[in-house]
Protein backbone atom coordinates (compact mmCIF):
# COMPACT_ATOMS: atom_id res chain seq x y z
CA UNK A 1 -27.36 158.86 -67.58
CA UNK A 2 -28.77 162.05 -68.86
CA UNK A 3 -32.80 162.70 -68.80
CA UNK A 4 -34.64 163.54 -71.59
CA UNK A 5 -35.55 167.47 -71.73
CA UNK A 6 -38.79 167.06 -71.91
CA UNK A 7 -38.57 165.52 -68.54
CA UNK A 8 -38.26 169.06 -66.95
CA UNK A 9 -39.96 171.13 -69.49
CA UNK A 10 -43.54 171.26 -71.65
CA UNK A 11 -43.10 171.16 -74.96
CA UNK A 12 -44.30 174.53 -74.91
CA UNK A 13 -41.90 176.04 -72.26
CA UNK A 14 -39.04 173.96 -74.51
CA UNK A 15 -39.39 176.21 -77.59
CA UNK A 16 -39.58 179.44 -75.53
CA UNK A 17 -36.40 178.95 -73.72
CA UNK A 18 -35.03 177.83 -77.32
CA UNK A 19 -36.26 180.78 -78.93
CA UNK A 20 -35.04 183.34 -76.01
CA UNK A 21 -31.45 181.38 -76.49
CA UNK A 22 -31.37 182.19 -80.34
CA UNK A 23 -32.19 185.27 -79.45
CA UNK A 24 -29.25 185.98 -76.94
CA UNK A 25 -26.96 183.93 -79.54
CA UNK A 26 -28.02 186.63 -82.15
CA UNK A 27 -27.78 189.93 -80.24
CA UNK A 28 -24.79 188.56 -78.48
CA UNK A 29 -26.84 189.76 -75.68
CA UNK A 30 -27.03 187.81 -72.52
CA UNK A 31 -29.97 186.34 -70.68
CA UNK A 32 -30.66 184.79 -67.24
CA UNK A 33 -31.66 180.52 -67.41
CA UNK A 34 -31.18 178.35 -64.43
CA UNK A 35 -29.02 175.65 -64.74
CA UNK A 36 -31.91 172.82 -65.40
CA UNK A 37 -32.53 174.76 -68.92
CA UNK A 38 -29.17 175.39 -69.98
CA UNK A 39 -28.44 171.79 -69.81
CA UNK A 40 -31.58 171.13 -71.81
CA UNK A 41 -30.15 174.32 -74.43
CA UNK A 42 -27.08 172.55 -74.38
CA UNK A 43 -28.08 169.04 -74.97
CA UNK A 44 -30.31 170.46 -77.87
CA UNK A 45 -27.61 171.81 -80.12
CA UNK A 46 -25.31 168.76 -79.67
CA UNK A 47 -28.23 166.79 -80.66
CA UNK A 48 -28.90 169.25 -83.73
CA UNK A 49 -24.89 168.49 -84.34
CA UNK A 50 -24.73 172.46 -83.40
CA UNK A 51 -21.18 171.85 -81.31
CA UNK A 52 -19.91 175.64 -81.78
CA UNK A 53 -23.48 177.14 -80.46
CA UNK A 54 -23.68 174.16 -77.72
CA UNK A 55 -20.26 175.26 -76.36
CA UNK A 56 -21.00 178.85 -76.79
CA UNK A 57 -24.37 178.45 -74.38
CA UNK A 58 -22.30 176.19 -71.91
CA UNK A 59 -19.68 179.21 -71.86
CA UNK A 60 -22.29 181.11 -71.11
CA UNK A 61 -24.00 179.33 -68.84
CA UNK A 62 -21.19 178.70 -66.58
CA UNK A 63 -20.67 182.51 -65.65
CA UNK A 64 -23.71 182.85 -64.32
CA UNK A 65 -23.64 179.46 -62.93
CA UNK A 66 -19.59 178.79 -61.88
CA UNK A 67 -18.13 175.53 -61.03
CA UNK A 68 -21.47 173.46 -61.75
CA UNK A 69 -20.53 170.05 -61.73
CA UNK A 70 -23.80 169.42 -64.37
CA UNK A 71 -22.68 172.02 -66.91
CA UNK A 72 -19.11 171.01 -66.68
CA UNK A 73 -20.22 167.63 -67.83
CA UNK A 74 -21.96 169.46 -70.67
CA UNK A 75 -18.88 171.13 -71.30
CA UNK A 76 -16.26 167.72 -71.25
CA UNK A 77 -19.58 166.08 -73.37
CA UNK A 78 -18.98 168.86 -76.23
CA UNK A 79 -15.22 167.94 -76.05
CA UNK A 80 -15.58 164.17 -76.70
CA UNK A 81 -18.05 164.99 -79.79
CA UNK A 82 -15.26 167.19 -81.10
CA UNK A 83 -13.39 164.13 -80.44
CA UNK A 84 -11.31 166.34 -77.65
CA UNK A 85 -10.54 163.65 -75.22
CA UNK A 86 -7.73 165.55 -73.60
CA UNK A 87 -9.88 168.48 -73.59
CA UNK A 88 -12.32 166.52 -71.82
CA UNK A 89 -10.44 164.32 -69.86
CA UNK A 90 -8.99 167.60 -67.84
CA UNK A 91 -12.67 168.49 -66.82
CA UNK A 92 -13.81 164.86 -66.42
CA UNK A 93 -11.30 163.76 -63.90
CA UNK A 94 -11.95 166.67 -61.43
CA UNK A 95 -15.66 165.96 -61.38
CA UNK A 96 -14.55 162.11 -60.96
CA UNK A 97 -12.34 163.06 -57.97
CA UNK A 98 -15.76 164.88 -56.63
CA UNK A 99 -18.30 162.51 -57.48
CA UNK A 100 -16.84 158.78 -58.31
CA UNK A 101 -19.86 157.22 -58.34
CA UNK A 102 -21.47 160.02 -60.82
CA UNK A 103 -22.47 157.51 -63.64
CA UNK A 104 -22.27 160.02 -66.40
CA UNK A 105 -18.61 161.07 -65.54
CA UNK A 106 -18.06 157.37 -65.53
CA UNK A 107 -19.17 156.47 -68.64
CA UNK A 108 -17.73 159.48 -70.38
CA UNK A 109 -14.42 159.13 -69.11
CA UNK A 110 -14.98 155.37 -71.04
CA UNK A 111 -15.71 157.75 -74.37
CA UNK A 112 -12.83 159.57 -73.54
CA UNK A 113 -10.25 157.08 -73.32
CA UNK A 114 -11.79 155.13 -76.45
CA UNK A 115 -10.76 158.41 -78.28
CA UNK A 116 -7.63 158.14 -76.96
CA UNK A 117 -7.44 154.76 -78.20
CA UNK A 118 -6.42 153.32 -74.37
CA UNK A 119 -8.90 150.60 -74.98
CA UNK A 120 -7.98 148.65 -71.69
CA UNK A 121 -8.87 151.63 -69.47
CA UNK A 122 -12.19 152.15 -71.39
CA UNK A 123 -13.49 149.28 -70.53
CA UNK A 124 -12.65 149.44 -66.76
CA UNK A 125 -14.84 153.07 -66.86
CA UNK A 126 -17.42 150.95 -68.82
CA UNK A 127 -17.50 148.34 -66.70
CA UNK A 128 -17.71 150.80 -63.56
CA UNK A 129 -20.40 152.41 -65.24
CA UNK A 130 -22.61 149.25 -65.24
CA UNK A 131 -21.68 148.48 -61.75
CA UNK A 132 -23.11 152.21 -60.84
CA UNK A 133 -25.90 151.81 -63.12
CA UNK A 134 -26.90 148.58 -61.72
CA UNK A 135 -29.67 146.06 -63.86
CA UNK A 136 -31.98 149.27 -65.22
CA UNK A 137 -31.78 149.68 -68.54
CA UNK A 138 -28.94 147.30 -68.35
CA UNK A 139 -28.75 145.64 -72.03
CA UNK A 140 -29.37 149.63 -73.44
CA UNK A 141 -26.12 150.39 -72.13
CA UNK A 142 -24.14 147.49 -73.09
CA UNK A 143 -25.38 147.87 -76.40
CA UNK A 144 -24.74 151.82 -75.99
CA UNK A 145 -20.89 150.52 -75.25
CA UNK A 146 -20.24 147.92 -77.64
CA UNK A 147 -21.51 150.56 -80.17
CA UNK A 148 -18.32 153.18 -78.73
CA UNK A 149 -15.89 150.16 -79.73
CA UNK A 150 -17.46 149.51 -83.33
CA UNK A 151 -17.37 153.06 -84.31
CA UNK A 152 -13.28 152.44 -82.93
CA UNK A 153 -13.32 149.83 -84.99
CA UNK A 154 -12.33 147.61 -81.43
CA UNK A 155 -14.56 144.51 -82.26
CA UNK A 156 -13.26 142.24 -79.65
CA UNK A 157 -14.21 144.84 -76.93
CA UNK A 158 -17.32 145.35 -78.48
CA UNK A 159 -18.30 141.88 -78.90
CA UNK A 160 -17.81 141.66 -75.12
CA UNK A 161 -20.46 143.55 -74.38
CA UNK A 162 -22.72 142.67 -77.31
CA UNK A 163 -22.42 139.07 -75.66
CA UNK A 164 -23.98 140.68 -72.48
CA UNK A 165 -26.58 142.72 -73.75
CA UNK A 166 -27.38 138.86 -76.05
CA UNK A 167 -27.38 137.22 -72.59
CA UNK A 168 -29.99 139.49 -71.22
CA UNK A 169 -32.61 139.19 -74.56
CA UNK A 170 -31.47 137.17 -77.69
CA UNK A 171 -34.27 138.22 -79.88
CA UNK A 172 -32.57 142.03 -80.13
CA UNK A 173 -32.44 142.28 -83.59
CA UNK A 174 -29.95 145.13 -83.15
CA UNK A 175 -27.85 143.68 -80.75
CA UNK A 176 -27.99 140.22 -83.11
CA UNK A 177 -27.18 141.95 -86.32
CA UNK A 178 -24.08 143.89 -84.47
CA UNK A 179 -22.93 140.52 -83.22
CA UNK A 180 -22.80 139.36 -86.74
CA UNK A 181 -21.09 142.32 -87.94
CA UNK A 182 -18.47 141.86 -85.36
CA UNK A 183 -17.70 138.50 -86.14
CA UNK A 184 -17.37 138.96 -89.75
CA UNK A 185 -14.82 141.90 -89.23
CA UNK A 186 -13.08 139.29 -87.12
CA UNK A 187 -12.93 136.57 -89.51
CA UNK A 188 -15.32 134.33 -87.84
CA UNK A 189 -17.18 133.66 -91.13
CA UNK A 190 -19.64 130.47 -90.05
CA UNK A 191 -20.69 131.99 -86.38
CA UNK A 192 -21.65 135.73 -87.99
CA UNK A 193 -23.44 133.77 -90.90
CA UNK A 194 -25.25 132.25 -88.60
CA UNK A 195 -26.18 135.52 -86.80
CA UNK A 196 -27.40 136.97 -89.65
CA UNK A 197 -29.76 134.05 -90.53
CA UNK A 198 -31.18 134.29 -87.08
CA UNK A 199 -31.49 138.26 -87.55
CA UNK A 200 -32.95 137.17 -91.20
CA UNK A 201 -35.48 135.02 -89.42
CA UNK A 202 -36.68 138.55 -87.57
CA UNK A 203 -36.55 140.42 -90.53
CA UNK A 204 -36.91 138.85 -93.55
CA UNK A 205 -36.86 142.03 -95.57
CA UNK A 206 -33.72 143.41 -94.08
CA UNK A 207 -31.51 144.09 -97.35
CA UNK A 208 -28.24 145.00 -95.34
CA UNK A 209 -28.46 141.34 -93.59
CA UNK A 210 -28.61 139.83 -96.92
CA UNK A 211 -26.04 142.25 -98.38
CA UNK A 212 -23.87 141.03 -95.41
CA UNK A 213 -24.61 137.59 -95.51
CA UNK A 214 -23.48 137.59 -99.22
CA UNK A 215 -20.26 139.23 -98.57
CA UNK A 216 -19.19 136.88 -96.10
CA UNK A 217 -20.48 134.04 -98.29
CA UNK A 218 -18.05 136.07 -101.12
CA UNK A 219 -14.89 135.55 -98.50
CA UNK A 220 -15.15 132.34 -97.80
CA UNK A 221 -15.45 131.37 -101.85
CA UNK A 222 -18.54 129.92 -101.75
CA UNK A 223 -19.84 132.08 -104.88
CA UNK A 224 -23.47 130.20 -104.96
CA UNK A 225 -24.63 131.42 -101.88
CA UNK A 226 -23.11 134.55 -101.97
CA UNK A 227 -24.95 135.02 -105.41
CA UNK A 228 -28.32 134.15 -104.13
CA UNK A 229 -27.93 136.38 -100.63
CA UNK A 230 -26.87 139.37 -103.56
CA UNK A 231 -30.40 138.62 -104.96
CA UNK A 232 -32.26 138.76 -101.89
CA UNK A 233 -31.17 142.00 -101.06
CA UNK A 234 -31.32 143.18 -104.72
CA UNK A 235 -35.32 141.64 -104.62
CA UNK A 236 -36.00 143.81 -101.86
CA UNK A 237 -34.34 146.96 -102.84
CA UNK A 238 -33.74 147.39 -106.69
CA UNK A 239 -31.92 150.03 -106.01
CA UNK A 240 -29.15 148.36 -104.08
CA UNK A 241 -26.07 149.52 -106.05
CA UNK A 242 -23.91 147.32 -104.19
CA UNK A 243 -25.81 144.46 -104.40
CA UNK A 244 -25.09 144.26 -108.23
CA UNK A 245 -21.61 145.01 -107.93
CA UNK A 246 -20.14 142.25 -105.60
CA UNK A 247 -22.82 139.86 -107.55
CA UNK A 248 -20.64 141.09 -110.54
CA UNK A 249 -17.39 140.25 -108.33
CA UNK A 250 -18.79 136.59 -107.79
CA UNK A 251 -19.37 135.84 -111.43
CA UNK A 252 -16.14 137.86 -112.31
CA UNK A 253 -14.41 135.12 -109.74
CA UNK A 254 -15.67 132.22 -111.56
CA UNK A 255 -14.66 133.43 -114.59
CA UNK A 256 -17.74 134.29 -115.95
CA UNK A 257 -17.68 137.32 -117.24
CA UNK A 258 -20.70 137.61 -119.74
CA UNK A 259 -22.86 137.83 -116.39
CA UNK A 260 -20.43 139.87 -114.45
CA UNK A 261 -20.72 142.47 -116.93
CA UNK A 262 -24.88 142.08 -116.59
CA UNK A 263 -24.12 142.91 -113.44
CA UNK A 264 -21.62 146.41 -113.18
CA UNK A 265 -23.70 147.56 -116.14
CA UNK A 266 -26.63 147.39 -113.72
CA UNK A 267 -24.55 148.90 -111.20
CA UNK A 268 -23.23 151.81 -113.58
CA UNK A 269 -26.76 152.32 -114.11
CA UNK A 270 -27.22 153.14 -110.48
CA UNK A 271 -23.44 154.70 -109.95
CA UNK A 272 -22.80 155.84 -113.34
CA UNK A 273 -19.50 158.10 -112.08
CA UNK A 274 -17.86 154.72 -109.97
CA UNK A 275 -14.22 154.15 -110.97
CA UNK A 276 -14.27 151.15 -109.80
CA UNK A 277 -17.35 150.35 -111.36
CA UNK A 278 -16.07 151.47 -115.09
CA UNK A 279 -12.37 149.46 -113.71
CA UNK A 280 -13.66 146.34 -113.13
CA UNK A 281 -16.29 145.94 -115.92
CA UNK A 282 -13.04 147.08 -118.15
CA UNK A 283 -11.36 143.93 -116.80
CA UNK A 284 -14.69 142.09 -117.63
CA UNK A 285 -14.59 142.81 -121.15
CA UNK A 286 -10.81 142.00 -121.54
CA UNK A 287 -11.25 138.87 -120.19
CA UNK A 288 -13.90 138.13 -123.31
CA UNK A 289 -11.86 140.29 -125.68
CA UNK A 290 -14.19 142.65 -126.38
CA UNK A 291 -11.63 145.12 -126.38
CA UNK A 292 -12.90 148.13 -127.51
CA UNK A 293 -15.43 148.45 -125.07
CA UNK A 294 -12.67 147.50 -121.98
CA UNK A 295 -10.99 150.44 -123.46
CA UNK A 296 -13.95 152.59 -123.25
CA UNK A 297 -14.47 151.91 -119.97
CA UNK A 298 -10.74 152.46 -118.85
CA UNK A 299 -10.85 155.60 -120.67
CA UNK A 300 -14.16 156.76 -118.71
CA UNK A 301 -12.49 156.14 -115.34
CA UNK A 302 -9.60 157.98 -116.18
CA UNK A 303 -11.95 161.10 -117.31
CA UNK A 304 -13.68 160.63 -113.43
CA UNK A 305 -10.36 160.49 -111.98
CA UNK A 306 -7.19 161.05 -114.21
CA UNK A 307 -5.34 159.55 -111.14
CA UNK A 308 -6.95 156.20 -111.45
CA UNK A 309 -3.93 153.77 -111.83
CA UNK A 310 -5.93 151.19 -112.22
CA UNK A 311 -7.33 152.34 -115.18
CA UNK A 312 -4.44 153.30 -116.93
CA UNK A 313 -2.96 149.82 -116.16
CA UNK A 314 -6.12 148.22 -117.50
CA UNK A 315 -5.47 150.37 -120.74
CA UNK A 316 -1.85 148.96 -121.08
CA UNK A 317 -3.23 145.06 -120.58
CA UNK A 318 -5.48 145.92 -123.79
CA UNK A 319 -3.05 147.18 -125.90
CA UNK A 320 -0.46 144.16 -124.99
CA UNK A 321 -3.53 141.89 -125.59
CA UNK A 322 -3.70 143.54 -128.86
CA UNK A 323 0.48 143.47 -129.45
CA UNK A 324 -0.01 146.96 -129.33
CA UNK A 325 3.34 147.32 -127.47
CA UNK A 326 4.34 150.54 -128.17
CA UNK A 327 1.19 152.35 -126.84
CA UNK A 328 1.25 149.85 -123.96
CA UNK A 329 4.56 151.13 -122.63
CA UNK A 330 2.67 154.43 -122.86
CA UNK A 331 0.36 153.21 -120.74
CA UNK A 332 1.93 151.28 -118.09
CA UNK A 333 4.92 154.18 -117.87
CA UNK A 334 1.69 156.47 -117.24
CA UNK A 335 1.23 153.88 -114.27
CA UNK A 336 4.21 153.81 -112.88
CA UNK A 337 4.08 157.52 -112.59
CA UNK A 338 1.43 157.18 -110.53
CA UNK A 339 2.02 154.02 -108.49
CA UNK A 340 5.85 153.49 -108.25
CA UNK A 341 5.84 150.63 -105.48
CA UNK A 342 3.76 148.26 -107.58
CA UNK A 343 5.86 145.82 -108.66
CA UNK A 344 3.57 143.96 -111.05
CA UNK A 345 3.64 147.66 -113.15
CA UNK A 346 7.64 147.14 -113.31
CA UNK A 347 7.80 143.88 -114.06
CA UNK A 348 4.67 144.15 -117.09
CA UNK A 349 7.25 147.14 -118.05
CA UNK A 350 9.87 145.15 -118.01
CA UNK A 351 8.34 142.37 -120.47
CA UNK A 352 7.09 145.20 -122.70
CA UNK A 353 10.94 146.47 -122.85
CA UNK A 354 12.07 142.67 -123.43
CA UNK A 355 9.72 142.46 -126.36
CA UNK A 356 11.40 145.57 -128.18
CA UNK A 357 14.78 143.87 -127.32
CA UNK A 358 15.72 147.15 -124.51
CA UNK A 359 17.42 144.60 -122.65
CA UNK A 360 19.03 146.66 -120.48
CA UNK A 361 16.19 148.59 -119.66
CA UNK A 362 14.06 145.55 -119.39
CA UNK A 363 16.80 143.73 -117.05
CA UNK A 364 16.47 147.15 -114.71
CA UNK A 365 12.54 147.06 -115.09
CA UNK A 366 12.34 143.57 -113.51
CA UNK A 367 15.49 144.30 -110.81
CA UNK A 368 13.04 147.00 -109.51
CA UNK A 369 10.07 144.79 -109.26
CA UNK A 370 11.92 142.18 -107.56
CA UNK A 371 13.53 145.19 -105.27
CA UNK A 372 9.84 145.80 -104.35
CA UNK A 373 8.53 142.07 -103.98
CA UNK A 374 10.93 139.21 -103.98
CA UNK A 375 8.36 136.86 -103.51
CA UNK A 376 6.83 137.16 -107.32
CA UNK A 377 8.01 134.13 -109.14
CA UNK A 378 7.38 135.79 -112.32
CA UNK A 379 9.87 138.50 -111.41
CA UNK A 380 12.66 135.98 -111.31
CA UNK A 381 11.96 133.63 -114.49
CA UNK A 382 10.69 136.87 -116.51
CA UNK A 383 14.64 138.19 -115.40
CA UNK A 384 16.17 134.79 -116.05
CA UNK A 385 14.64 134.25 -119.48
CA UNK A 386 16.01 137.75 -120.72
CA UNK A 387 19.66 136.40 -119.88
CA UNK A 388 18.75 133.18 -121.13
CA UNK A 389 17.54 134.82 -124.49
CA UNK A 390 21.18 136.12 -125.24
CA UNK A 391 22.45 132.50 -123.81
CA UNK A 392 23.81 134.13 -120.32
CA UNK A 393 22.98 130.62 -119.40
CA UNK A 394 25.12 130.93 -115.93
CA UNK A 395 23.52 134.13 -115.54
CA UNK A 396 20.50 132.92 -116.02
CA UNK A 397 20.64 129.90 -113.64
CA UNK A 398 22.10 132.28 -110.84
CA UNK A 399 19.00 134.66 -111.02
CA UNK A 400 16.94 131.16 -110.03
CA UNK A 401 18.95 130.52 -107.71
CA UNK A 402 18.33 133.75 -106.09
CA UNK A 403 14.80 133.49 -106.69
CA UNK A 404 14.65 129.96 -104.69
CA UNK A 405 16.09 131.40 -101.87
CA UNK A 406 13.27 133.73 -101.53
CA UNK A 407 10.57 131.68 -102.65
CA UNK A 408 10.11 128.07 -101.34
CA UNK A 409 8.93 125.43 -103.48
CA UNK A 410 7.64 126.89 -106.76
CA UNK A 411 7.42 124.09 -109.23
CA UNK A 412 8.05 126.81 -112.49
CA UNK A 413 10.61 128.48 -111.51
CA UNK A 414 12.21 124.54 -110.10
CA UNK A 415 11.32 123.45 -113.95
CA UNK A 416 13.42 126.36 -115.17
CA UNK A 417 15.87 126.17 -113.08
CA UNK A 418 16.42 122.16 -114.01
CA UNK A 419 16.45 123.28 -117.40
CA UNK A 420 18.92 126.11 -117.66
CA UNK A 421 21.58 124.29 -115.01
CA UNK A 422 21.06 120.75 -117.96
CA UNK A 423 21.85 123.71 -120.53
CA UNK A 424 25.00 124.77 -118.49
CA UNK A 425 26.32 120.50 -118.29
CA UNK A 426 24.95 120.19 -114.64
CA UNK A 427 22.49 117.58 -115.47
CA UNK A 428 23.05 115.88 -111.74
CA UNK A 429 22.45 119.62 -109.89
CA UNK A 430 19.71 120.11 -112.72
CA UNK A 431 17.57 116.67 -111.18
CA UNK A 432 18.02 117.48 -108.03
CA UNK A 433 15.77 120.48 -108.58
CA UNK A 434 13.42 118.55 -110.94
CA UNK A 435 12.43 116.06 -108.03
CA UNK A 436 11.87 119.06 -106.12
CA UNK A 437 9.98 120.49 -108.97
CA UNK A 438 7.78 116.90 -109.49
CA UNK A 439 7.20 116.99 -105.84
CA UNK A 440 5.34 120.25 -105.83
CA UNK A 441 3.67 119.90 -109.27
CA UNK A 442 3.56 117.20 -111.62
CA UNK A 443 1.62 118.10 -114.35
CA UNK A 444 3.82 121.46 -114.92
CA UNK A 445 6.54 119.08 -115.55
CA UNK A 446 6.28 120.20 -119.34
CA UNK A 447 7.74 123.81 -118.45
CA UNK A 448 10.81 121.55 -118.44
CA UNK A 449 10.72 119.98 -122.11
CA UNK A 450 9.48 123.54 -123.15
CA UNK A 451 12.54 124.83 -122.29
CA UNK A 452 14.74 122.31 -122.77
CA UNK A 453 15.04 120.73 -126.49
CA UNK A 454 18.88 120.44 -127.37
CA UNK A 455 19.96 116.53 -126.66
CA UNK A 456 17.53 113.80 -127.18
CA UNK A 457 19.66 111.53 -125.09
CA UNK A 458 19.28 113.55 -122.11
CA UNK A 459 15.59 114.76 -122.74
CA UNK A 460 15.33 110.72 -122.81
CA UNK A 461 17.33 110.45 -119.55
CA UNK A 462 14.69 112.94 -117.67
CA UNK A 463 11.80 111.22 -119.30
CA UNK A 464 12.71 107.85 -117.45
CA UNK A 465 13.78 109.79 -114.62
CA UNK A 466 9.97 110.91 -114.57
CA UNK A 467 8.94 107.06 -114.36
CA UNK A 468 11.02 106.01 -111.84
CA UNK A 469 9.76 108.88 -109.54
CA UNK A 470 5.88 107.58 -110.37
């Protein structure tokens, strides 16, 4: 791998041969440097994040030195920062036909395919490179690797070589808290948990660890320790904005939403223009009825971003909470406008239009939510009632029918299918789908009797039906 320039020059010498370069650059002049400083010019403006200078200098520099094999790795190196790979690929495989075992053309031809996103060659360059490299620096460069495939967002390649650079020394707290990460983008919730309490156990004031640790804790639904890992990172660093925000997201989850406001206020203190931060402290507040200050919030997000959907879908679920119907068919249309593949905006549409009797426009509402998501069980009995309502009880029962084919085992739509088919005379048809109903979910068996109030004698008959299933 490459030296560091200091290797070659004083720190003296460094900053003349930097200032002589700006010079050049600024004249547009050019100026004699052998090809030992050029590379060290070079390497200093990629370092700075200079690319267009670095491959200006490397232009240069291979005039007055053609066909160096050094600066042409330069060269392919600017390429794979400008995330060129075919750029550099074209100079990288001529200087690998010239010099296979030339570590650095190795390992960047590994950078180069990652780019590329041909994982599976990759790691055959990476793995040649730490053949070539042999046991020197050895868990640098697997760590150097694995950190390629997390930035590529390739976490079982990276935790491959994590797992090496682990082997070789297990008290790496980089190496230990990149493990963790990996396995929590992989879904392996209990092995990066433990990862992070061993990289805890080095660093017991590392806020990101806890900040982690709590997230993963917030996957898995165990809100208790989740909470307490939020406030151990939010004890070390006050100012941990997300910290308070996915605390906020735990209590929201167990419905407590008193202290899940505590916390996005404290987080709106920190991020005071988050949409999503004004969005979900809107839902808070709905959820307690305090609806004026859910609309507030709504209202806020949509002056940050008049594009928030969200927001203005928030704003409708206030104003139906309110029987404000009219101004929440303002708001959800608004949504719609916005998002037109959400099919929980059609269907609330569709339930607003029901409850001003548009039944026609309601029935097409739902039809398009269902068109989007066939799987909502909602969607169906929400379609089903509406014919039901103006006693299309075949309709009605045919619409279920549909539903059942799409959605396997859902005891209310079962219970309102039984209900409607007793309704149409097809009390035999109408059991069937009760015991399948009973099966799933017992204590929703009332849906039924909700529905389903015309003949005593047969309300009686599914009431001892009930007992002879128990």
């Amino acid at each position: 791998m490459d030296e560091e320039h200091d290797f070659y020059l004083s720190k003296e010498e460094y900053s003349q041969i930097i200032e002589k370069c700006e010079h050049m650059l600024a004249t547009k002049t050019e100026i004699y440097f052998d090809v030992h400083e050029f590379t060290e010019l070079v390497d200093f403006y990629i370092d700075d994040g200079k690319l267009n200078k670095a491959y200006t200098v490397v232009s240069i520099a291979l005039k007055q030195h053609p066909h160096n094999s050094e600066l042409d790795l330069k060269r392919a190196k600017i390429h794979i920062e400008r995330n060129d790979a075919d750029s550099a690929l074209s100079i990288l495989k001529n200087l690998y036909t010239l010099e296979p075992d030339n570590s650095d053309v190795v390992f960047l031809m590994g950078m180069a395919y990652s780019i590329q996103e041909k994982f599976s060659k990759a790691v055959t360059f990476f793995n040649t490179f730490i053949e070539n490299e042999g046991d020197e620096e050895l868990e640098e460069h697997y760590y150097t690797i694995a950190i390629n495939f997390i930035n590529n967002h390739q976490y079982k390649h990276a935790l491959f070589f994590l797992k090496q650079a682990y082997a070789i020394n297990n008290e790496n707290s980089l190496v230990v808290y990149d493990l963790a990460f990996c396995y929590e983008k992989m879904g392996k919730y209990k092995k990066s948990i433990q990862l992070y309490a061993h990289y805890i156990e080095q660093d017991p004031y590392s806020e990101n660890a806890w900040y982690n640790m709590g997230v993963i804790y917030s996957e898995i639904e165990d809100f208790d320790k989740a909470i307490e890992a939020f406030d151990f990172a939010i004890a070390i660093d006050e100012s941990f904005s997300s910290a308070y925000f996915n605390k906020g997201n735990c209590y929201a989850s167990r419905n407590r939403h008193d202290q899940a406001i505590e916390m996005y206020q404290e987080y709106l203190k920190l991020e005071p223009d988050s949409i999503l931060g004004h969005v979900y402290i809107g839902e808070s507040f709905d959820k307690t009825k305090d609806y004026e200050q859910a609309e507030a919030h709504y209202i806020q997000a949509t002056e940050i971003d008049s594009d928030c959907v969200e927001a203005w879908f928030g704003l409708c679920m206030v104003s139906l909470n309110q029987s404000e119907i009219l101004t929440a068919i303002k708001y959800v249309e608004k949504a719609i406008e916005l998002n037109s593949t959400n099919e929980h905006y059609w269907l609330t549409y569709g339930i607003l239009l029901k409850d001003r009797e548009l039944f026609e426009e309601a029935i097409g509402s739902i039809k398009k939510a269902i068109e989007i998501n066939k799987t909502v069980p909602e969607s169906w009995i929400e379609l089903a009632d509406i014919y039901y309502s103006n006693n299309l009880f075949e309709e009605a029962t045919e619409v279920l029918r549909e539903g059942n084919k799409h959605i396997a085992d859902n005891a209310p739509l079962l219970y309102t299918l039984s209900a409607y088919l007793t309704y149409t005379g097809n009390v035999e048809l109408a059991k069937e789908y009760f015991i399948q109903a009973f099966t799933e979910n017992q204590e929703e068996s009332s849906t039924f009797f909700d529905l389903y109030n015309k003949e005593e004698q047969i309300i009686t008959q599914f009431n001892h039906f009930i007992q002879k299933i128990l």
